[in-house]
PDB file of N, CA and C in Angstrom:
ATOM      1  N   UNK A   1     -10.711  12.732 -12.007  1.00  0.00           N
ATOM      2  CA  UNK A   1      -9.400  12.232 -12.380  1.00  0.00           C
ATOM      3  C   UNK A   1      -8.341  12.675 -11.382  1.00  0.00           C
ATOM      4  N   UNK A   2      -7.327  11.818 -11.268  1.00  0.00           N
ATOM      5  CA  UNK A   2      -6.026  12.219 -10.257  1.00  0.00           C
ATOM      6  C   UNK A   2      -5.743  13.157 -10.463  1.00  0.00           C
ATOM      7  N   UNK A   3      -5.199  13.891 -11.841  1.00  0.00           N
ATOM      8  CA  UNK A   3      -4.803  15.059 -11.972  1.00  0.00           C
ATOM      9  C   UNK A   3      -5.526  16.459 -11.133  1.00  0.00           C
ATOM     10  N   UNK A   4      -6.544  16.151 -11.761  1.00  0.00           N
ATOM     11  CA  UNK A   4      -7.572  17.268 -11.113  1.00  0.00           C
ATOM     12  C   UNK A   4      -7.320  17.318  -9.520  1.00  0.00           C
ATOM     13  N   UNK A   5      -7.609  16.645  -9.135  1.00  0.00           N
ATOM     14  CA  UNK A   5      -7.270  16.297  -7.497  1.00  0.00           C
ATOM     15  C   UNK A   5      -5.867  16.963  -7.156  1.00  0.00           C
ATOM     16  N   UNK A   6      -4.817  16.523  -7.761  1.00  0.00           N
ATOM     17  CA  UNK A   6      -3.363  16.963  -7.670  1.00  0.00           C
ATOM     18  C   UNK A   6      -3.497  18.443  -7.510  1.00  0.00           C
ATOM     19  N   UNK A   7      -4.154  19.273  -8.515  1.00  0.00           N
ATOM     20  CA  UNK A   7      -4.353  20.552  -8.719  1.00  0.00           C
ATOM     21  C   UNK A   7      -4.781  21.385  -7.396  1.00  0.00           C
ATOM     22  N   UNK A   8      -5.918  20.886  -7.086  1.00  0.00           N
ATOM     23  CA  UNK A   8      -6.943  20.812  -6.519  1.00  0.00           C
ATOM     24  C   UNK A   8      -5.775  21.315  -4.885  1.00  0.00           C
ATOM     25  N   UNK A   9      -5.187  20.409  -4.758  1.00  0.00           N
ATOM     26  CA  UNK A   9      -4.130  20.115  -3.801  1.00  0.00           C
ATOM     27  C   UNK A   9      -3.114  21.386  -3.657  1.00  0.00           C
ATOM     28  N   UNK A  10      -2.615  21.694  -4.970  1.00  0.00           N
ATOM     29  CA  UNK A  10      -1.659  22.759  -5.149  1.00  0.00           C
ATOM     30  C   UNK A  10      -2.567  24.043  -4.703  1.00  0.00           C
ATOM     31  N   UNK A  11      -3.950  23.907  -5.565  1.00  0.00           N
ATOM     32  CA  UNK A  11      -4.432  25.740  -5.629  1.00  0.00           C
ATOM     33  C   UNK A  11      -5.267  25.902  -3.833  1.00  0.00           C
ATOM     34  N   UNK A  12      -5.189  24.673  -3.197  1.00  0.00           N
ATOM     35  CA  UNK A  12      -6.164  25.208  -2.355  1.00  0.00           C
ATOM     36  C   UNK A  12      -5.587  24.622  -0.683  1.00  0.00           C
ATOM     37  N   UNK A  13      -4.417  24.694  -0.373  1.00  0.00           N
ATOM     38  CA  UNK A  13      -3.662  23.904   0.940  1.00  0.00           C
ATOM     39  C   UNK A  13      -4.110  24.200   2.003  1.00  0.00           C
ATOM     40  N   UNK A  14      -5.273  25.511   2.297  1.00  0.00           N
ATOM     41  CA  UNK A  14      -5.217  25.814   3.514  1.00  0.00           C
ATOM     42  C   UNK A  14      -6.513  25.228   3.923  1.00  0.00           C
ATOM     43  N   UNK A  15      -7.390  25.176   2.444  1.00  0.00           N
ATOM     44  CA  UNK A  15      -8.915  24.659   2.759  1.00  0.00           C
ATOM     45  C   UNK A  15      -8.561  22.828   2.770  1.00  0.00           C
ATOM     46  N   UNK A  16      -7.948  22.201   2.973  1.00  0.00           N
ATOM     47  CA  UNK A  16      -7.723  21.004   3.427  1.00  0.00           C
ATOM     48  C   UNK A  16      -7.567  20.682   5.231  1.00  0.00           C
ATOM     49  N   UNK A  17      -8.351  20.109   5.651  1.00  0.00           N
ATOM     50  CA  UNK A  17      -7.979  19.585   6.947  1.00  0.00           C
ATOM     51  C   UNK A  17      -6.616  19.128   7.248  1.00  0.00           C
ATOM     52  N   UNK A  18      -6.132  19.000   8.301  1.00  0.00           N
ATOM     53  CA  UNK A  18      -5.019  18.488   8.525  1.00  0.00           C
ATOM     54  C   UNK A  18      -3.221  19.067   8.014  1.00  0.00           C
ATOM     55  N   UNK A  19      -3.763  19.897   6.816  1.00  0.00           N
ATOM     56  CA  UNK A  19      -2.817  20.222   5.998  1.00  0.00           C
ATOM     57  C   UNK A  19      -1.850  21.369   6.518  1.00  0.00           C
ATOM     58  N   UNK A  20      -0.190  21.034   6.583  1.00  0.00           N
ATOM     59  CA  UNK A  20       0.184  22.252   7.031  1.00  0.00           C
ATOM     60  C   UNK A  20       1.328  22.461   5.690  1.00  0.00           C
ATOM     61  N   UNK A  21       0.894  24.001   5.044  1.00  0.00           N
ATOM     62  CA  UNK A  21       1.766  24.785   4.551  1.00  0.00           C
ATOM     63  C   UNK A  21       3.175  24.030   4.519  1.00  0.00           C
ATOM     64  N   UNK A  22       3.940  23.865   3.479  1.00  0.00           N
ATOM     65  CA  UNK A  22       5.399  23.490   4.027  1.00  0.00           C
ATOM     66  C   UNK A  22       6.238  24.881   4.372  1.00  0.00           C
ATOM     67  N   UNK A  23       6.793  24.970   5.020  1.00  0.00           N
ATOM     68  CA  UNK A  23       7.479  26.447   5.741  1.00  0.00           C
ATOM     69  C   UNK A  23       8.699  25.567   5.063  1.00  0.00           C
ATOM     70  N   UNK A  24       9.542  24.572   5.051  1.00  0.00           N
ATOM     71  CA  UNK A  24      11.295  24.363   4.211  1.00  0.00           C
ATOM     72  C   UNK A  24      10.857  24.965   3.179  1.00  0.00           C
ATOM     73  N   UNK A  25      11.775  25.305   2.251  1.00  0.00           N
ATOM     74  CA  UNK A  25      11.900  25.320   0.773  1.00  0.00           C
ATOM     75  C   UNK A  25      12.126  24.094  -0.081  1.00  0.00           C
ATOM     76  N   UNK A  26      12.710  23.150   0.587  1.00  0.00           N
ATOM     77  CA  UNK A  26      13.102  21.973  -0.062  1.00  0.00           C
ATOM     78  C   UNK A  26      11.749  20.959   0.260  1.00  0.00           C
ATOM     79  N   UNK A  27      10.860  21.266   1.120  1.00  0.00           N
ATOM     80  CA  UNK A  27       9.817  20.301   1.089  1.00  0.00           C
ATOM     81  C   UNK A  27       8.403  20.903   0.152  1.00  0.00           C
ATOM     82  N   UNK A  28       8.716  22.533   0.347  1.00  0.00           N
ATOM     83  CA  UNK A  28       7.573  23.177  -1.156  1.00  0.00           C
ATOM     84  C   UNK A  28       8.376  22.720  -2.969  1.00  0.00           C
ATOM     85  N   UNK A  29       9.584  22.517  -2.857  1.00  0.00           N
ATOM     86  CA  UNK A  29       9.949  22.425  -3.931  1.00  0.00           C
ATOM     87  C   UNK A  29       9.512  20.996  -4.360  1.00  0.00           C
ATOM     88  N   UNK A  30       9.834  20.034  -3.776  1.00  0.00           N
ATOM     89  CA  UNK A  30       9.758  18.420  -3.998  1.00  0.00           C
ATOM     90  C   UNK A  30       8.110  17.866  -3.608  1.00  0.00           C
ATOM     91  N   UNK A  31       7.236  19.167  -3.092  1.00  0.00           N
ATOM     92  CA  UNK A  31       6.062  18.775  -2.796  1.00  0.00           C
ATOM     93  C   UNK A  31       5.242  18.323  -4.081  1.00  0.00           C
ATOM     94  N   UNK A  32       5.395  19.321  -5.301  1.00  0.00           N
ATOM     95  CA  UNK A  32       4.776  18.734  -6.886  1.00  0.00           C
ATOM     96  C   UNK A  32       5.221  17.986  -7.142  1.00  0.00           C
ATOM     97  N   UNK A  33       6.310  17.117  -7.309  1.00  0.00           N
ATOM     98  CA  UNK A  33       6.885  16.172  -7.427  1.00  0.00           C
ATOM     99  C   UNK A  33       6.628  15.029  -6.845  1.00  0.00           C
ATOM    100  N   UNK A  34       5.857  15.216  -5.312  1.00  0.00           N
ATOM    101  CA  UNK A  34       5.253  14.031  -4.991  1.00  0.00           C
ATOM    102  C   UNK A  34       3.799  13.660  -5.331  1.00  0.00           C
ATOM    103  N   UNK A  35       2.980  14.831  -5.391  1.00  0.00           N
ATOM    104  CA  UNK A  35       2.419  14.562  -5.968  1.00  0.00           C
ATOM    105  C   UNK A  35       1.880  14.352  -7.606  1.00  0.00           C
ATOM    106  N   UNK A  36       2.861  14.307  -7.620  1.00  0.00           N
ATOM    107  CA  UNK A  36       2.863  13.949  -9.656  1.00  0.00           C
ATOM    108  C   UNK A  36       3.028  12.379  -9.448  1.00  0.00           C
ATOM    109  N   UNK A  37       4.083  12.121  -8.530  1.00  0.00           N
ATOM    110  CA  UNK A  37       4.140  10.936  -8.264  1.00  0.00           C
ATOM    111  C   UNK A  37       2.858   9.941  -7.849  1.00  0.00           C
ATOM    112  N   UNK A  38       2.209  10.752  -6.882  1.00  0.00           N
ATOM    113  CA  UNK A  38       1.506   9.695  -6.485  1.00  0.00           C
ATOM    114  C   UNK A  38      -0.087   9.936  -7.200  1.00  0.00           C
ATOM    115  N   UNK A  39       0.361  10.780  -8.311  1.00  0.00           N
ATOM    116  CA  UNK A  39      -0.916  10.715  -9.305  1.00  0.00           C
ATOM    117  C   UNK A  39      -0.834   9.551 -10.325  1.00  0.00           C
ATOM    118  N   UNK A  40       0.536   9.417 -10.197  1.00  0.00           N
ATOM    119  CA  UNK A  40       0.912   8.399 -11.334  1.00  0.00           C
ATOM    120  C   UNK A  40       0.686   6.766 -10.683  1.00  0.00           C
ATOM    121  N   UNK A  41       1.104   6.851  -9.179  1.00  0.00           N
ATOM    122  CA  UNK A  41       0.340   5.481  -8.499  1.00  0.00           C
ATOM    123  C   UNK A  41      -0.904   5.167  -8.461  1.00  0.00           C
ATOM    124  N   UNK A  42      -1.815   6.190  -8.391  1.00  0.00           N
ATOM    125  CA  UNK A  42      -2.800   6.321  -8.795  1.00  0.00           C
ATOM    126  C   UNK A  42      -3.484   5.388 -10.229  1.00  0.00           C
ATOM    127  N   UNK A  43      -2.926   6.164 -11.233  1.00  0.00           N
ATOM    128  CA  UNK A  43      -3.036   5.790 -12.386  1.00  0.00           C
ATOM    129  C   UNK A  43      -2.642   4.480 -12.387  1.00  0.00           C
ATOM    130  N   UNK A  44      -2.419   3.985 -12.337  1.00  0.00           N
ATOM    131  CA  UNK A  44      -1.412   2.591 -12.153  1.00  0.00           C
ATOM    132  C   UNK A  44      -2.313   1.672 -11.262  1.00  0.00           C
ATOM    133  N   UNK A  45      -2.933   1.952 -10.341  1.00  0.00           N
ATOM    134  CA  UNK A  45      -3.344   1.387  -9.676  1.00  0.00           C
ATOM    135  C   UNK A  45      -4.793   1.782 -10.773  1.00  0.00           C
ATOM    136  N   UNK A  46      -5.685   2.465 -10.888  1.00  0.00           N
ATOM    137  CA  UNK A  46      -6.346   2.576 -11.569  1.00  0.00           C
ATOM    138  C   UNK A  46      -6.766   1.647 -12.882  1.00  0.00           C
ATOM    139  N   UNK A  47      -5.523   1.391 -13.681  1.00  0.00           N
ATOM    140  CA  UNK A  47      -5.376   0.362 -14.526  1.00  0.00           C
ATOM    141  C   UNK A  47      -5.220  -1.018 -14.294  1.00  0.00           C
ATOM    142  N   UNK A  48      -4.826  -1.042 -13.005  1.00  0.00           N
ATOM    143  CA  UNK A  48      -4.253  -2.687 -12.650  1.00  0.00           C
ATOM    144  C   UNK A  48      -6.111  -2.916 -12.307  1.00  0.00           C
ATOM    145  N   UNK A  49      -6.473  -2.234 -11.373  1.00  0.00           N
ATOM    146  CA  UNK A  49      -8.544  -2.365 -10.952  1.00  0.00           C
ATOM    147  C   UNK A  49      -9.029  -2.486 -12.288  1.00  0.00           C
ATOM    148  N   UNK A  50      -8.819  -1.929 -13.524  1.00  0.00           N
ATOM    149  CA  UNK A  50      -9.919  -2.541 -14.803  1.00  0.00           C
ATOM    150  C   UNK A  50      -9.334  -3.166 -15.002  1.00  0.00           C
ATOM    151  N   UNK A  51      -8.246  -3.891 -15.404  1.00  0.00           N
ATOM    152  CA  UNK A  51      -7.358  -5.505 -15.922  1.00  0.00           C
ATOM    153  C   UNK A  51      -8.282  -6.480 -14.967  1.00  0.00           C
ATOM    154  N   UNK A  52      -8.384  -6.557 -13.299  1.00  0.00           N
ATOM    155  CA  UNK A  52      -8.457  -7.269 -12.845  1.00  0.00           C
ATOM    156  C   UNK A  52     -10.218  -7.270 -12.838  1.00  0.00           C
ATOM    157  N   UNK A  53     -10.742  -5.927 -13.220  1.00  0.00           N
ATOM    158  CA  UNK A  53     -12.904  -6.003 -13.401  1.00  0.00           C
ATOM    159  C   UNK A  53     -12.729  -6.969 -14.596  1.00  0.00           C
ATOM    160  N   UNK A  54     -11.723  -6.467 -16.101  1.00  0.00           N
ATOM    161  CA  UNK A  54     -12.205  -7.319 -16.985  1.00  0.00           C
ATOM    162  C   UNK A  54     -12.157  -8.914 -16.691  1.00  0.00           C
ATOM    163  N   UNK A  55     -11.448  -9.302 -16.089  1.00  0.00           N
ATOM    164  CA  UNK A  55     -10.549 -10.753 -15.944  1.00  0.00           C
ATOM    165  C   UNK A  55     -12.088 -11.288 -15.382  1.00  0.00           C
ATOM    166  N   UNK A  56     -12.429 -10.770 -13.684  1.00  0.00           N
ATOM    167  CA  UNK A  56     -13.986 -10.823 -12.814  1.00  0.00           C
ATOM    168  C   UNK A  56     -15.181 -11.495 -13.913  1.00  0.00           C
ATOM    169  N   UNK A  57     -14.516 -10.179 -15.222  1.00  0.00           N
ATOM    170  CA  UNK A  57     -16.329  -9.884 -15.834  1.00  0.00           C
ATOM    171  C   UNK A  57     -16.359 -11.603 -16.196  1.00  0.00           C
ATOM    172  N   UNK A  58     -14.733 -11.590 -17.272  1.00  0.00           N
ATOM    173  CA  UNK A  58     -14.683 -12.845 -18.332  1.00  0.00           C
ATOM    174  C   UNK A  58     -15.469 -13.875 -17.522  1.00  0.00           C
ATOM    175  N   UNK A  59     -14.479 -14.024 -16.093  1.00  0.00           N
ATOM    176  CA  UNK A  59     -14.914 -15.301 -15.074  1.00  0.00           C
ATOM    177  C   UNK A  59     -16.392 -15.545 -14.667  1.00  0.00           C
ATOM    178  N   UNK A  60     -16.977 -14.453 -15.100  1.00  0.00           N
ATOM    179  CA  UNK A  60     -18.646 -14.694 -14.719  1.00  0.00           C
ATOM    180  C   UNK A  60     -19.118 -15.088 -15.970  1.00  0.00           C
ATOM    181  N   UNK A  61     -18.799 -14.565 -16.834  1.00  0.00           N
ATOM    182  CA  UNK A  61     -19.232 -15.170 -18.494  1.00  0.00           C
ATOM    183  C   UNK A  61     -19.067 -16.808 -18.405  1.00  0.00           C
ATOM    184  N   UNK A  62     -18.104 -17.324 -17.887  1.00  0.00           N
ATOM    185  CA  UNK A  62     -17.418 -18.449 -18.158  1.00  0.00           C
ATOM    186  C   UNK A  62     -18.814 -19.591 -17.328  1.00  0.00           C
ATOM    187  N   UNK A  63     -18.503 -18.910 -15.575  1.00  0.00           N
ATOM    188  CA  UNK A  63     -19.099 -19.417 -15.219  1.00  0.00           C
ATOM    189  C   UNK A  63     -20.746 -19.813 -15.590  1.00  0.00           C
ATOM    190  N   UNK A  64     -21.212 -18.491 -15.767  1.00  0.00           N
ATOM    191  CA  UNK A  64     -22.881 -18.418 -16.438  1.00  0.00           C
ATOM    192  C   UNK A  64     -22.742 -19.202 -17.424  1.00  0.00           C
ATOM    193  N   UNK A  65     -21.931 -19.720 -18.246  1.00  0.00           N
ATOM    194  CA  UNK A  65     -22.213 -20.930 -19.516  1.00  0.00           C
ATOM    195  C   UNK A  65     -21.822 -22.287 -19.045  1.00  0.00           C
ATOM    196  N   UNK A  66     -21.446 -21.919 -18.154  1.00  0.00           N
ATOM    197  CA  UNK A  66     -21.449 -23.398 -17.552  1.00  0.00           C
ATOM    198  C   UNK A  66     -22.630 -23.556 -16.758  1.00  0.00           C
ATOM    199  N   UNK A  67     -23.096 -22.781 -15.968  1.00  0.00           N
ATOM    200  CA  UNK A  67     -24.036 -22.838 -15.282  1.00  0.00           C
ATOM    201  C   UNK A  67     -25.228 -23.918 -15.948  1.00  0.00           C
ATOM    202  N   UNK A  68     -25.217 -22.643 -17.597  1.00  0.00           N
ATOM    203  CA  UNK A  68     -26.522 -22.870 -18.359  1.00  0.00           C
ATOM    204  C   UNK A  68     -26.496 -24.736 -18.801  1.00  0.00           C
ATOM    205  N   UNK A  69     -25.077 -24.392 -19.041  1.00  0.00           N
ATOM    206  CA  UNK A  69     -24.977 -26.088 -19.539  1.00  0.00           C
ATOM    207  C   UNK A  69     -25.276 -27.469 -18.583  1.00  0.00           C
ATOM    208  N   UNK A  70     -24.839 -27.125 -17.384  1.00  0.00           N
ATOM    209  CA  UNK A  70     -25.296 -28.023 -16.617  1.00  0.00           C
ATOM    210  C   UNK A  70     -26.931 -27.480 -16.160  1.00  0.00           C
ATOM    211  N   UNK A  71     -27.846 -26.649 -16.483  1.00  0.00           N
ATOM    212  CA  UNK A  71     -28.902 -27.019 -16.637  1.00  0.00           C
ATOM    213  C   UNK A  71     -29.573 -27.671 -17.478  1.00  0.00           C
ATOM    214  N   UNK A  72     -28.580 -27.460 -18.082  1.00  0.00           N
ATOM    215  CA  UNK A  72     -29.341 -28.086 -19.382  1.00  0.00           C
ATOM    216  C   UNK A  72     -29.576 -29.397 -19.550  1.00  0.00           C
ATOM    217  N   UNK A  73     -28.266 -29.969 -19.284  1.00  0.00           N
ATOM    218  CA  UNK A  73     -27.856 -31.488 -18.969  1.00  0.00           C
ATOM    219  C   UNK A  73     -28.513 -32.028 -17.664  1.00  0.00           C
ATOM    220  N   UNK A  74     -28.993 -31.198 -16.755  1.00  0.00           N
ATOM    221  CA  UNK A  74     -30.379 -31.743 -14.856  1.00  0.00           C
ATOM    222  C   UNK A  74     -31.374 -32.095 -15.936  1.00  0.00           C
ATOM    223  N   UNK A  75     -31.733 -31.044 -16.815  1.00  0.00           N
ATOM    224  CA  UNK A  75     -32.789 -30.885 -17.742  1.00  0.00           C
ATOM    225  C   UNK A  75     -33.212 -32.101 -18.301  1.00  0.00           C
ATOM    226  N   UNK A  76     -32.175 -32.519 -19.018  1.00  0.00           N
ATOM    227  CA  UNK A  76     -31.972 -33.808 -19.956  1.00  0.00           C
ATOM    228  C   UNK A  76     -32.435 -35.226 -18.970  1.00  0.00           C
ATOM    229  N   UNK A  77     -31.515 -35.438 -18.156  1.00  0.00           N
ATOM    230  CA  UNK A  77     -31.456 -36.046 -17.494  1.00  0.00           C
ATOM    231  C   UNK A  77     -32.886 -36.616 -16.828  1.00  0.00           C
ATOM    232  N   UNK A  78     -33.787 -35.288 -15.847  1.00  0.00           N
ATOM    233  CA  UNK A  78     -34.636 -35.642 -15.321  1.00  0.00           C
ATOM    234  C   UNK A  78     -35.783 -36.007 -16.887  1.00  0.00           C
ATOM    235  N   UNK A  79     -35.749 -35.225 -17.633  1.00  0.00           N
ATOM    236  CA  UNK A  79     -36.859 -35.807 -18.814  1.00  0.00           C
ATOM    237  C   UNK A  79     -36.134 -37.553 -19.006  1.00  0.00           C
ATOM    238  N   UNK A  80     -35.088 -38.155 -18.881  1.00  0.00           N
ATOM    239  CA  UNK A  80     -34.793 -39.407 -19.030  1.00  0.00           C
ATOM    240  C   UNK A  80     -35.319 -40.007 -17.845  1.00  0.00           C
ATOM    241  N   UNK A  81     -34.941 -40.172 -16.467  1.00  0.00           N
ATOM    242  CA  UNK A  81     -36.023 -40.340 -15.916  1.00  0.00           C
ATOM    243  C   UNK A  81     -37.241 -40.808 -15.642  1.00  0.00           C
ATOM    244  N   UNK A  82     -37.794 -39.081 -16.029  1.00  0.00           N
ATOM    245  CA  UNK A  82     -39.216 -39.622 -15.892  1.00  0.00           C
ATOM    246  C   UNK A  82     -39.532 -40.334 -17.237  1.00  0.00           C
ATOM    247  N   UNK A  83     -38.836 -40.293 -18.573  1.00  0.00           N
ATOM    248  CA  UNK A  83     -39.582 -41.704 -19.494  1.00  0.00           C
ATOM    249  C   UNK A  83     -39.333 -42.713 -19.037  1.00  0.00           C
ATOM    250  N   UNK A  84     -38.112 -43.010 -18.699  1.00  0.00           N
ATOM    251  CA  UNK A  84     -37.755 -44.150 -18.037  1.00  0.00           C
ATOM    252  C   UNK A  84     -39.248 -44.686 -16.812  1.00  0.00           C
ATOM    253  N   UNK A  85     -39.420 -44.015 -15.644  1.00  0.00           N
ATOM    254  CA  UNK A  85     -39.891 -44.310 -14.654  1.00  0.00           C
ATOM    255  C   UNK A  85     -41.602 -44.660 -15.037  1.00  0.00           C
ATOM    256  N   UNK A  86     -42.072 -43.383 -15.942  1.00  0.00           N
ATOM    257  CA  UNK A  86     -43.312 -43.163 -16.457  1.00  0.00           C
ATOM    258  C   UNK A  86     -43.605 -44.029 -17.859  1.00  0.00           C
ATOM    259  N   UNK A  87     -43.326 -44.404 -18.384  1.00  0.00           N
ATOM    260  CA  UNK A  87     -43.346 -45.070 -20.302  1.00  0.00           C
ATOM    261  C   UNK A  87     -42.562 -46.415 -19.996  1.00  0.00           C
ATOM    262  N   UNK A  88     -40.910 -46.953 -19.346  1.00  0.00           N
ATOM    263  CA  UNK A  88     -40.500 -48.215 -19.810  1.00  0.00           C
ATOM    264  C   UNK A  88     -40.877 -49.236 -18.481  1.00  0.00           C
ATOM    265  N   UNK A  89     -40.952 -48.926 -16.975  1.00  0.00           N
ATOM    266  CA  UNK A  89     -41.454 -49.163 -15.817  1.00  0.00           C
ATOM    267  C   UNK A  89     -42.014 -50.425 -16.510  1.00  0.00           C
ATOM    268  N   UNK A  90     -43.802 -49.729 -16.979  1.00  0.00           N
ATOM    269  CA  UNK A  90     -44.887 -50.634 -17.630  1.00  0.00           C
ATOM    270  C   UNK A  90     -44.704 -52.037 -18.046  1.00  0.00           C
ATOM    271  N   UNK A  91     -43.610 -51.878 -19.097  1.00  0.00           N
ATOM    272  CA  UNK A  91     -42.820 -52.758 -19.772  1.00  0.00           C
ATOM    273  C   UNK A  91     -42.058 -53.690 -19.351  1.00  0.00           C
ATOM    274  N   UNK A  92     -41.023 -53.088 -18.573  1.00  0.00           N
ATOM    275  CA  UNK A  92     -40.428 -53.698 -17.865  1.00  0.00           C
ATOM    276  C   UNK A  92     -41.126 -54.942 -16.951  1.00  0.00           C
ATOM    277  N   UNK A  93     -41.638 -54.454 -16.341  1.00  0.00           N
ATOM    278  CA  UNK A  93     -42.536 -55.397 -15.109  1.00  0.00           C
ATOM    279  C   UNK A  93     -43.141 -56.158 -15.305  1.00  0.00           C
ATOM    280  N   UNK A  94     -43.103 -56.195 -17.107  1.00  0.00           N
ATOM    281  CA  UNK A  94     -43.712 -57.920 -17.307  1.00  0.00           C
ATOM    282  C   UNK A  94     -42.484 -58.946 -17.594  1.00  0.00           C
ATOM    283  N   UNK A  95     -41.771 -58.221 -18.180  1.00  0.00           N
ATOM    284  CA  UNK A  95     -41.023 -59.345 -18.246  1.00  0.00           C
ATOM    285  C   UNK A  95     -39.519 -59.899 -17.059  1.00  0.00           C
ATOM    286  N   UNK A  96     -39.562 -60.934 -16.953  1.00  0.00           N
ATOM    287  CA  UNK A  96     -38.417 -61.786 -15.521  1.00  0.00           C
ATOM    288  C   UNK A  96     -37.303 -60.984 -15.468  1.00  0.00           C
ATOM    289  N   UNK A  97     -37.625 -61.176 -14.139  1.00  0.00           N
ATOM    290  CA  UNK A  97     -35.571 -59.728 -13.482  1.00  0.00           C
ATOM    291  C   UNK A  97     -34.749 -61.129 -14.205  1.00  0.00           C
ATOM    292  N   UNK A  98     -33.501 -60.517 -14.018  1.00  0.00           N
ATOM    293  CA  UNK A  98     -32.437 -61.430 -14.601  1.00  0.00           C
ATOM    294  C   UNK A  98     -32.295 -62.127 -13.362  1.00  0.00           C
ATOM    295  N   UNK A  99     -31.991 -61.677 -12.361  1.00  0.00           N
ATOM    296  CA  UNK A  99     -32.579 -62.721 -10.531  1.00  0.00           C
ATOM    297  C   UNK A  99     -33.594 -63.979 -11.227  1.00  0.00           C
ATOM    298  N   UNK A 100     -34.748 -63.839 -11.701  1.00  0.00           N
ATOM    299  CA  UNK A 100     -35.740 -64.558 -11.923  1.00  0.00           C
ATOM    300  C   UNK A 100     -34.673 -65.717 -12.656  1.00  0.00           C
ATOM    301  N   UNK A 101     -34.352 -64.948 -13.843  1.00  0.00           N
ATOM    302  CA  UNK A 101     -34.096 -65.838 -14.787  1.00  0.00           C
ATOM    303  C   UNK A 101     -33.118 -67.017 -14.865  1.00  0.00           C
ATOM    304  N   UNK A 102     -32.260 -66.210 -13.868  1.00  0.00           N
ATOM    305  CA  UNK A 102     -30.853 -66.566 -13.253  1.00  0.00           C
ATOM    306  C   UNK A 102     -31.458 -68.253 -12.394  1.00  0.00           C
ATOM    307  N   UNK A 103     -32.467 -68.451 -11.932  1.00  0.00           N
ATOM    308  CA  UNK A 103     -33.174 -69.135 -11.294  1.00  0.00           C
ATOM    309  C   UNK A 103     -33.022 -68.521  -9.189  1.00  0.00           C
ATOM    310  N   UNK A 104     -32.576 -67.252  -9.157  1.00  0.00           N
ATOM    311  CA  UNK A 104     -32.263 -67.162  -7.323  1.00  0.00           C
ATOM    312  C   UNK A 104     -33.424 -66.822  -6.579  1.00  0.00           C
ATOM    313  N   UNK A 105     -34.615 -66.717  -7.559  1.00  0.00           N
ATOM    314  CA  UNK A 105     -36.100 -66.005  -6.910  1.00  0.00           C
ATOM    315  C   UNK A 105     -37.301 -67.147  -7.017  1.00  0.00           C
TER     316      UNK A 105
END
């Protein structure tokens, strides 16, 4: 958690890389203060990342049922198809195209 980190920050300045001691008084005084601050951006930012995972998750839910549905409906479809192509074909082919009937063949 940020906090911990913040702490972390206060109890231990020298074992940080880069880090120099503040020697002002006015930059050790306002130094907890920034970081309270930017524990709280933190947080904030923290919350805005799960708003925007849940929103992700919903949008994959959404999508996966659509997905399923338009398999479902290839599904449908190709079983029409093949009765069509396999079972009415037979049928069909005996009796005159409307061309035939029309008299253009």
């Amino acid at each position: 958690p940020p906090a911990l980190g913040s702490n972390w920050y206060l109890l231990v300045p020298n074992g940080l890389p880069n880090f120099a001691f503040p020697t002002n008084l006015l930059d050790f005084i306002y130094l907890p203060s920034r970081l309270i601050s930017e524990v709280e951006e933190l947080t904030e930012s923290i919350e805005s990342l799960k708003k925007k995972l849940l929103e992700a998750e919903q949008s994959l839910r959404n999508l996966e049922d659509t997905r399923m549905s338009l398999e479902k409906e290839i599904a449908v479809k190709t079983n029409s198809i093949f009765i069509d192509r396999q079972k009415c074909m037979a049928h069909r082919t005996r009796y005159p195209t409307v061309l035939k009937l029309a008299g253009y063949q």
